[in-house]
C-alpha atoms as a PDB file:
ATOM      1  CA  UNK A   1     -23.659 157.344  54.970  1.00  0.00           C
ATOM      2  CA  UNK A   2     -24.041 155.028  58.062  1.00  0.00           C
ATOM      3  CA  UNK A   3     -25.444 151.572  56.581  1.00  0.00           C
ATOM      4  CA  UNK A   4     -24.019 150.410  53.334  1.00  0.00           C
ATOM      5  CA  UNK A   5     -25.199 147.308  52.118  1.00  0.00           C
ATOM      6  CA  UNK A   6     -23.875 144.764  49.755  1.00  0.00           C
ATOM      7  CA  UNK A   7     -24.627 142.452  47.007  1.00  0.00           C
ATOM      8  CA  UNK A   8     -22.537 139.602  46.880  1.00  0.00           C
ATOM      9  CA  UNK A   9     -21.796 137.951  43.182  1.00  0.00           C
ATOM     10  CA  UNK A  10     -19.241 140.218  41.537  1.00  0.00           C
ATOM     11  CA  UNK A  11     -19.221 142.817  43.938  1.00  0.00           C
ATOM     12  CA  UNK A  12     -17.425 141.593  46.452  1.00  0.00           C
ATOM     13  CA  UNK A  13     -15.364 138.868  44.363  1.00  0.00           C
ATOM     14  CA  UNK A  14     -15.164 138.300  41.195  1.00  0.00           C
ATOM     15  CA  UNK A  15     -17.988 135.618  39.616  1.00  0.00           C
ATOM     16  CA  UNK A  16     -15.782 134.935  36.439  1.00  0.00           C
ATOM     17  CA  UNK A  17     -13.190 133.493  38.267  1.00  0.00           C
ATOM     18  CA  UNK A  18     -15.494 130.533  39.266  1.00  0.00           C
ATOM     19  CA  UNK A  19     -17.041 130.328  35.797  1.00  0.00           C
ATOM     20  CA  UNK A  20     -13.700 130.179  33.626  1.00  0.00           C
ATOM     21  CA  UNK A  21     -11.977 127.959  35.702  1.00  0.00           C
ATOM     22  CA  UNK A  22     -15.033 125.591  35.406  1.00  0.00           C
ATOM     23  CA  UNK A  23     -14.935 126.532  31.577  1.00  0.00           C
ATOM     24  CA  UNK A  24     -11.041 125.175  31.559  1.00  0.00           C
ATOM     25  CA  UNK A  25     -12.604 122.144  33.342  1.00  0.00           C
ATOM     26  CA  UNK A  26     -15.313 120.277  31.428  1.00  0.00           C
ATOM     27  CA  UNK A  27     -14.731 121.806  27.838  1.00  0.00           C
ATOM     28  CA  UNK A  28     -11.931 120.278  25.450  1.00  0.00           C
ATOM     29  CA  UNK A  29     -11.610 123.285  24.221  1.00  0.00           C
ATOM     30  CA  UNK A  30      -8.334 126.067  24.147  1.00  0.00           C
ATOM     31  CA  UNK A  31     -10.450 129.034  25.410  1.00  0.00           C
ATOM     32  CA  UNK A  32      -9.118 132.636  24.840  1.00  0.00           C
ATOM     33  CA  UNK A  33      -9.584 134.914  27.603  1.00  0.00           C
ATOM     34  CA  UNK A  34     -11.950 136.869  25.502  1.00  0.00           C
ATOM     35  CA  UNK A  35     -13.559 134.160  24.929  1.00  0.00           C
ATOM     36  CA  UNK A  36     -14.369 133.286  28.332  1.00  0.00           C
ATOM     37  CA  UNK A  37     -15.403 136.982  29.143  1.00  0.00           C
ATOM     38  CA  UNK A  38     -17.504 136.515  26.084  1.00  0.00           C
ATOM     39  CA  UNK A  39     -18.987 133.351  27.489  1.00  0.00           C
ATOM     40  CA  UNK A  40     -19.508 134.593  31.166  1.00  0.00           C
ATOM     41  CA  UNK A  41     -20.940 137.418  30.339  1.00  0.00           C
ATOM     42  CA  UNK A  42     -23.559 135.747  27.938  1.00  0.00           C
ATOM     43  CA  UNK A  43     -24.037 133.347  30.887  1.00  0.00           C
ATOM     44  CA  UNK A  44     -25.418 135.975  33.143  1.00  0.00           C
ATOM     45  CA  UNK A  45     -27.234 137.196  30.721  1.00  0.00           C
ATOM     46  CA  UNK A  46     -29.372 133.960  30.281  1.00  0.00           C
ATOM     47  CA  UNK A  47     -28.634 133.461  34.270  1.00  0.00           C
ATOM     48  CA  UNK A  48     -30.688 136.604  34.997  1.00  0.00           C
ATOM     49  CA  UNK A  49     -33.482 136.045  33.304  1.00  0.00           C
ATOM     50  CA  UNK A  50     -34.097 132.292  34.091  1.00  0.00           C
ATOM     51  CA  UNK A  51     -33.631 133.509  37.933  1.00  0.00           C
ATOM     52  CA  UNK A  52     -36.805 135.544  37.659  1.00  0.00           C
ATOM     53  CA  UNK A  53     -38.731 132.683  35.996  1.00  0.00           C
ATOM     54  CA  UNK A  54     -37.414 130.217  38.390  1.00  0.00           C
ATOM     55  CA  UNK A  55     -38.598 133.051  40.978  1.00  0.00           C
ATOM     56  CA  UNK A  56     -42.508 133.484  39.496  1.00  0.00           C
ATOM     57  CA  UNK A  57     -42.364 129.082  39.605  1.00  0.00           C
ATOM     58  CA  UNK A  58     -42.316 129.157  36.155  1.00  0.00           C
ATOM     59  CA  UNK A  59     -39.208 126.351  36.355  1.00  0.00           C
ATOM     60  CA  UNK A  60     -37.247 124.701  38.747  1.00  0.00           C
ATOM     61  CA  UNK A  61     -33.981 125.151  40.238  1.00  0.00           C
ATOM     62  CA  UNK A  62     -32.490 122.220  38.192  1.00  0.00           C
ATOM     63  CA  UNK A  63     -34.097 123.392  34.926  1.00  0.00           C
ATOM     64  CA  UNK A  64     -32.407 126.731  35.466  1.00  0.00           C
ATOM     65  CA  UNK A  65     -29.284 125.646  35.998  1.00  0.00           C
ATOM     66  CA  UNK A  66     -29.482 123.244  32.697  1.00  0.00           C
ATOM     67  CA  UNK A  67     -30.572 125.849  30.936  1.00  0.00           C
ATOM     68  CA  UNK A  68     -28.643 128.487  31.404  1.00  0.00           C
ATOM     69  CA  UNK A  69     -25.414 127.061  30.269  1.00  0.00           C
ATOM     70  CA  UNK A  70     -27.163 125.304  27.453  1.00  0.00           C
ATOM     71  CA  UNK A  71     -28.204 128.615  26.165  1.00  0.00           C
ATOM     72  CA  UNK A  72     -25.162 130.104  26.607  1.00  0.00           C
ATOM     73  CA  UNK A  73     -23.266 127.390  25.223  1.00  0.00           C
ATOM     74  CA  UNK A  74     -25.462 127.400  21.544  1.00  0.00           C
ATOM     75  CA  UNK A  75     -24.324 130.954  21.653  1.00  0.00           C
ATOM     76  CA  UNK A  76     -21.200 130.354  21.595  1.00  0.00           C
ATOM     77  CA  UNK A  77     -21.670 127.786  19.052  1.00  0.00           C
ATOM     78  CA  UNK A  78     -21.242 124.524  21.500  1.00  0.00           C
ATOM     79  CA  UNK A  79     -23.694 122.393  22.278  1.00  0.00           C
ATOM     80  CA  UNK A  80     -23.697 120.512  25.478  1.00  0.00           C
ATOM     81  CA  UNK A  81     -26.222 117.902  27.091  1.00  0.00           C
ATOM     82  CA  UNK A  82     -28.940 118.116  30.150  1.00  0.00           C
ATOM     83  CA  UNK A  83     -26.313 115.486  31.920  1.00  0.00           C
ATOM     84  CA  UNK A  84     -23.106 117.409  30.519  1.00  0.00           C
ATOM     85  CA  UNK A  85     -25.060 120.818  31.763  1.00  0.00           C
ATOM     86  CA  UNK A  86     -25.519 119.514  35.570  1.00  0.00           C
ATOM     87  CA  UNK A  87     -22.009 118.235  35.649  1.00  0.00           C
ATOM     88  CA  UNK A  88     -20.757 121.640  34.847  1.00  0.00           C
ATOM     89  CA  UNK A  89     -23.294 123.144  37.732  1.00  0.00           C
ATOM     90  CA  UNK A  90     -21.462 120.812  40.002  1.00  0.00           C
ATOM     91  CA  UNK A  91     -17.927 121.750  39.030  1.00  0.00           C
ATOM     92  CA  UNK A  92     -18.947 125.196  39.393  1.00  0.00           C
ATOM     93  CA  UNK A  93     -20.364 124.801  42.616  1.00  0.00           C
ATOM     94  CA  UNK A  94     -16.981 123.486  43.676  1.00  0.00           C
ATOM     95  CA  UNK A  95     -14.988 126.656  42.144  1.00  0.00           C
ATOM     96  CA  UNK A  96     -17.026 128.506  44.200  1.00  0.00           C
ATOM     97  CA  UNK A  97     -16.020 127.085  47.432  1.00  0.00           C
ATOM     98  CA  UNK A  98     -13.068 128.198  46.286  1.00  0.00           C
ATOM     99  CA  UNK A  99     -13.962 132.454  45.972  1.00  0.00           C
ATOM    100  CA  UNK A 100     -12.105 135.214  47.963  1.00  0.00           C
ATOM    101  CA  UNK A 101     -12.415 138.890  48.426  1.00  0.00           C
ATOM    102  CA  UNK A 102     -11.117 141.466  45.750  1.00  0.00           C
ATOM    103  CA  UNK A 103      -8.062 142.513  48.097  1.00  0.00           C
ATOM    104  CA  UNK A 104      -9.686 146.109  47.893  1.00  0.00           C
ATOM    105  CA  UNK A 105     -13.476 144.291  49.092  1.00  0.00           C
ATOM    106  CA  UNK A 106     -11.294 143.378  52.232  1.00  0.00           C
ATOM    107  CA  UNK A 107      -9.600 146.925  52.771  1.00  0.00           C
ATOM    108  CA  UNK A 108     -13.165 148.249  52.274  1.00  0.00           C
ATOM    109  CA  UNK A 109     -14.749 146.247  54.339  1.00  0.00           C
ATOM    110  CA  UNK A 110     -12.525 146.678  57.346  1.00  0.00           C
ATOM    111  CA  UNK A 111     -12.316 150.874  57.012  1.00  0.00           C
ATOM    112  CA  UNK A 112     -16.085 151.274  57.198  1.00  0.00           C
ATOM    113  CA  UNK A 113     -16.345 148.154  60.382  1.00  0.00           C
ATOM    114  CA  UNK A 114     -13.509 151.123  61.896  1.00  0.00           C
ATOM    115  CA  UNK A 115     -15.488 154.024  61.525  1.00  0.00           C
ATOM    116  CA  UNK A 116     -18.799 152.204  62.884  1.00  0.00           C
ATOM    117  CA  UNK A 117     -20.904 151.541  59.763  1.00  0.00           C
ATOM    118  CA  UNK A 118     -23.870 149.360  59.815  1.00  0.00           C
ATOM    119  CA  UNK A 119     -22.979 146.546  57.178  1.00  0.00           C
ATOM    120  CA  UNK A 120     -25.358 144.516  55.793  1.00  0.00           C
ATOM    121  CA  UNK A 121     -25.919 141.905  52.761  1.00  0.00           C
ATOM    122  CA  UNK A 122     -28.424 141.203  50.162  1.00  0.00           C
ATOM    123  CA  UNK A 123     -28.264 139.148  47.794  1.00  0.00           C
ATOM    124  CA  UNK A 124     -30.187 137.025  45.087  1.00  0.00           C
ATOM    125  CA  UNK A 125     -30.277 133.354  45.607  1.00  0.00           C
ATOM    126  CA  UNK A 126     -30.912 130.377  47.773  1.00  0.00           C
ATOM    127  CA  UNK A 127     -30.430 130.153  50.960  1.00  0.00           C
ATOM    128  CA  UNK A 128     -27.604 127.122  50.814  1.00  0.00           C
ATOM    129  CA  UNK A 129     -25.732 128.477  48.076  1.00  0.00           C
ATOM    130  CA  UNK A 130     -25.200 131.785  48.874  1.00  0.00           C
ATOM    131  CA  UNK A 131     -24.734 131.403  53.024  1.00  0.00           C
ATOM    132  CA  UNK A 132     -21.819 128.985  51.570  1.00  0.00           C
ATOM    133  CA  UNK A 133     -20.611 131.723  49.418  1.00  0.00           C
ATOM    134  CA  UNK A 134     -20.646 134.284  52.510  1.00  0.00           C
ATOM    135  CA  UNK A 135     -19.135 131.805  54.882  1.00  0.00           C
ATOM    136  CA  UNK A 136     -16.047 130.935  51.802  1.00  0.00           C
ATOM    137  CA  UNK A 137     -15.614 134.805  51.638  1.00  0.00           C
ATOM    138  CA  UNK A 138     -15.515 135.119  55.603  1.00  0.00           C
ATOM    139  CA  UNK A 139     -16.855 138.455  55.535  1.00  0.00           C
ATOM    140  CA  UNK A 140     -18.453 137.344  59.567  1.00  0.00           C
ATOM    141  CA  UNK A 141     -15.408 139.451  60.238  1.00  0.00           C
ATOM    142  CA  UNK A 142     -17.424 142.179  59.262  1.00  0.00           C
ATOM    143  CA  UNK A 143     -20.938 141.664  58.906  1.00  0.00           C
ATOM    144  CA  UNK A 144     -23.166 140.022  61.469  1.00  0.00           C
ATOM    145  CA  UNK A 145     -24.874 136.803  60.495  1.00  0.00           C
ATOM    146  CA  UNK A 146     -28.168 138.532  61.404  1.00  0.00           C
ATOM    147  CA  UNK A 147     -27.525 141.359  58.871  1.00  0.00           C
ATOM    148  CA  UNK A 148     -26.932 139.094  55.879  1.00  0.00           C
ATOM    149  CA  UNK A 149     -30.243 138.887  53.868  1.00  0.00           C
ATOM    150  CA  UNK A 150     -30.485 136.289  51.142  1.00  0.00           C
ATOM    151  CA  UNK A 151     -33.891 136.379  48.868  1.00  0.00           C
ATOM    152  CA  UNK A 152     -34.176 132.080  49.578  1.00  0.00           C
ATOM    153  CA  UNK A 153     -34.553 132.776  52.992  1.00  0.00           C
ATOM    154  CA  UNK A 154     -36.465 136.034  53.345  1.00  0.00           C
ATOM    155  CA  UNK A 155     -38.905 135.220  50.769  1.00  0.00           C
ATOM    156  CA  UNK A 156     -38.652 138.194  48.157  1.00  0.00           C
ATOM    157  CA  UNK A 157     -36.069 138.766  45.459  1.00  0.00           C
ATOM    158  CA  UNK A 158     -34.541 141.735  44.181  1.00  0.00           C
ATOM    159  CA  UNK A 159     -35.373 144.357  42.448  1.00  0.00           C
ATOM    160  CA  UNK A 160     -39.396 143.869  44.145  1.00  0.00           C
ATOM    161  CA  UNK A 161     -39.594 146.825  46.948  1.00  0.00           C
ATOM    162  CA  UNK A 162     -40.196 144.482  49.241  1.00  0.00           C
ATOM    163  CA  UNK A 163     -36.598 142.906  49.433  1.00  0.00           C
ATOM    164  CA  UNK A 164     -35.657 146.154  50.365  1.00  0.00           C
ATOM    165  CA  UNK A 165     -38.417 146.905  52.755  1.00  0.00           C
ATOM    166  CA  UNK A 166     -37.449 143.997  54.950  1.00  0.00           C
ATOM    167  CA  UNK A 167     -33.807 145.178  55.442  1.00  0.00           C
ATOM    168  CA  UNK A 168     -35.450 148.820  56.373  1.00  0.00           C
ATOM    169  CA  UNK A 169     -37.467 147.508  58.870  1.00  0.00           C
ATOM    170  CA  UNK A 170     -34.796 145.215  60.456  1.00  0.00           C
ATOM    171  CA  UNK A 171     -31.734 147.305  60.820  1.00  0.00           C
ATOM    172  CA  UNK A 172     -34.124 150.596  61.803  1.00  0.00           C
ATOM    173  CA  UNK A 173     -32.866 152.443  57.741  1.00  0.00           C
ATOM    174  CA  UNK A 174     -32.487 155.660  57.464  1.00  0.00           C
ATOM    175  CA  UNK A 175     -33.147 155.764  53.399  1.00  0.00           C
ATOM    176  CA  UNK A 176     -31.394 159.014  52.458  1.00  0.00           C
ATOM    177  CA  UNK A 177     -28.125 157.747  54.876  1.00  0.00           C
ATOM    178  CA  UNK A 178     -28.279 154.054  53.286  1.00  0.00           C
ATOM    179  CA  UNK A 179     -26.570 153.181  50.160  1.00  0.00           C
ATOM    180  CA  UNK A 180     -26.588 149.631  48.132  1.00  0.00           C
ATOM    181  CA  UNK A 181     -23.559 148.598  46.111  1.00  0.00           C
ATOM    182  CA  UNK A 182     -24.343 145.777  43.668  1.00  0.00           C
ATOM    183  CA  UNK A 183     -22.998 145.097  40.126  1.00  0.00           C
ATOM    184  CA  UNK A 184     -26.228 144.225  38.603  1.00  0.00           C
ATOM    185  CA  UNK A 185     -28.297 147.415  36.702  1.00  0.00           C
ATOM    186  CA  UNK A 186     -31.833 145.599  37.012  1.00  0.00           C
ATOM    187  CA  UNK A 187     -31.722 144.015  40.041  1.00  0.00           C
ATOM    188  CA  UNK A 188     -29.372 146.271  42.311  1.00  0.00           C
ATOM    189  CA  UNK A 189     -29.777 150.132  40.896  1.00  0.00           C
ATOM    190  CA  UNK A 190     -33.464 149.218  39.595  1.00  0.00           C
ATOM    191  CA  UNK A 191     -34.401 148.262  43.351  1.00  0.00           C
ATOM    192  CA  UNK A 192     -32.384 150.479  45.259  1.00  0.00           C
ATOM    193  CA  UNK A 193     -33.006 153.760  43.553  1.00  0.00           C
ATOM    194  CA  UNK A 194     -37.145 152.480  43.718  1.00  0.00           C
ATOM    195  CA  UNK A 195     -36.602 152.271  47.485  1.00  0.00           C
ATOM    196  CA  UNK A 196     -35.426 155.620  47.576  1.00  0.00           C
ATOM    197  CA  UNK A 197     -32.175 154.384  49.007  1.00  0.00           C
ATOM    198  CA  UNK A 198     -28.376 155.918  47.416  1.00  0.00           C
ATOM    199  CA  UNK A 199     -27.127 152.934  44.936  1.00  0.00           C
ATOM    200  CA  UNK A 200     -23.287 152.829  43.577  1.00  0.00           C
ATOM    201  CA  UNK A 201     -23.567 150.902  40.005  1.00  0.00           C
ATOM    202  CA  UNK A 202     -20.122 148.661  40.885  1.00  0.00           C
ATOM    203  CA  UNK A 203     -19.869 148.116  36.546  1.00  0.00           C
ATOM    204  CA  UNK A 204     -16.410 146.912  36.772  1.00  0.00           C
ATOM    205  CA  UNK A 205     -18.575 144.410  33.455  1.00  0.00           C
ATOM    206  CA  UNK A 206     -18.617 147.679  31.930  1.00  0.00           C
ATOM    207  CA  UNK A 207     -22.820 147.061  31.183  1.00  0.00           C
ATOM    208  CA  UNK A 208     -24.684 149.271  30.030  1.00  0.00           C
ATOM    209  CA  UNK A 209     -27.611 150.996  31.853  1.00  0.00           C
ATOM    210  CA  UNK A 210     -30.875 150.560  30.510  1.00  0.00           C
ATOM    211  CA  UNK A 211     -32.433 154.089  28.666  1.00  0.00           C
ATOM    212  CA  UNK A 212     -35.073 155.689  30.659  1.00  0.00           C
ATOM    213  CA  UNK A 213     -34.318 153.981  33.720  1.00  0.00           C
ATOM    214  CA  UNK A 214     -33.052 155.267  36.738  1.00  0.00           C
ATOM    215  CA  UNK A 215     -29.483 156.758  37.610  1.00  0.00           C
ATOM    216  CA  UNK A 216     -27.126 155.540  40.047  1.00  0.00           C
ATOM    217  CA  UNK A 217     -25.382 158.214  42.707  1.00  0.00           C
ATOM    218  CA  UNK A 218     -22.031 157.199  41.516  1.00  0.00           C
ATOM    219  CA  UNK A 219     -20.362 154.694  38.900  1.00  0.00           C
ATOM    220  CA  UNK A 220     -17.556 152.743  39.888  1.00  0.00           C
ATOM    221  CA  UNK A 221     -15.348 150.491  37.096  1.00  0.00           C
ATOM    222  CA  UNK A 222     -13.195 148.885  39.964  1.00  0.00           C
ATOM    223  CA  UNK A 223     -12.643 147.186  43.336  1.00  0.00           C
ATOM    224  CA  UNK A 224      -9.921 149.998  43.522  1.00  0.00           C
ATOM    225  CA  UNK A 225     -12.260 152.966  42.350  1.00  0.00           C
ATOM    226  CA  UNK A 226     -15.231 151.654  44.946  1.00  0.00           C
ATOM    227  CA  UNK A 227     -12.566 151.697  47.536  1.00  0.00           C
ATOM    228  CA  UNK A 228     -11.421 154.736  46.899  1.00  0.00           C
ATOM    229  CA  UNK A 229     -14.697 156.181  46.906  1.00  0.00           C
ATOM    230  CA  UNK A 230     -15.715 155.547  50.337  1.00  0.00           C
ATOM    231  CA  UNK A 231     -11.699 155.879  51.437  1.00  0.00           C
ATOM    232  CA  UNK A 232     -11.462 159.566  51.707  1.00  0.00           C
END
């Protein structure tokens, strides 16, 4: 392959982090640590879909972000209020200035600069938040501001074919030598395989794919197994 591309939320670091430490924060509650896998993973759930409706203008930003944990809170059997649910999107906006690389991300990152890989970025999101998130994980080292793509600023959102078309006709893609890595099934596998690009499902969330979709090229449960697969 010579461009491999990157989404950023829990593919390059891990998103839970953030979200349980903001957990430990603002509820007095003893959380297991299944528990708070439980809870993350029911807040992406609710995060995903309220992205795409936030997306079509159906809500706002703020609305998403109250509702999302509200929603994932009454499924967890807590209830928590609009003012208690933008607190908690400002204390998690602080964890996240906080993110760094999986170790492996790093080693990965700096074997394929080596051996003279295009490197690129997209990712889901506005264009303040996640440029922040970039610039905490430092990955500049790397990746070229101009090759970091972020849906807020480009105009078009994952999975639509158009996300990808933009990066194609920027960094001059050559689809069957391009491959995506992204952790998300719908948004990063859905998109990438539809633009006829390669796409390695980084599941280390152990998801499951939706039936009668498409398939990723390879499967990954790690940081460690995605390094190892393009560490030969």
């Amino acid at each position: 392959m010579d461009t491999i591309i990157f989404d950023v939320d829990d593919t390059l670091y891990d998103q839970a982090m953030s979200f349980k430490n903001t957990c430990r924060r603002m509820f007095d509650r003893d959380f297991t640590e299944e528990e708070l896998n439980q809870f993350y993973m029911i807040s992406r759930k609710y995060s995903d879909a309220l992205f795409d409706r936030c997306e079509a203008g159906e809500m706002t930003v703020q609305e998403m972000h109250i509702r999302r944990i509200k929603n994932a809170c009454l499924e967890m059997g807590m209830k928590i209020s609009d003012q208690e649910s933008l607190l908690f999107q400002d204390a998690y906006v602080e964890e996240q200035h906080k993110i760094t690389l999986f170790p492996e991300s790093e080693k990965l990152l700096e074997y394929l600069h080596e051996q003279g890989k295009q490197l690129a970025i997209l990712t889901n999101g506005s264009e303040d938040h996640q440029s922040m998130k970039v610039k905490q994980l430092n990955v500049s080292r790397w990746i070229p501001e101009e090759n970091t793509f972020i849906s807020g600023a480009i105009g078009h959102a994952k999975p639509t074919g158009k996300a990808f078309q933009i990066l194609e006709e920027k960094l001059g893609l050559d689809k069957e030598k391009t491959v995506y890595v992204g952790d998300s099934f719908d948004n990063d596998m859905v998109g990438a395989k539809q633009a006829g690009w390669n796409a390695v499902w980084m599941n280390h969330r152990r998801r499951k794919a939706r039936e009668n979709s498409v398939k990723p090229d390879k499967i990954v449960y790690s940081a460690t197994e995605l390094l190892e697969l393009f560490v030969e």
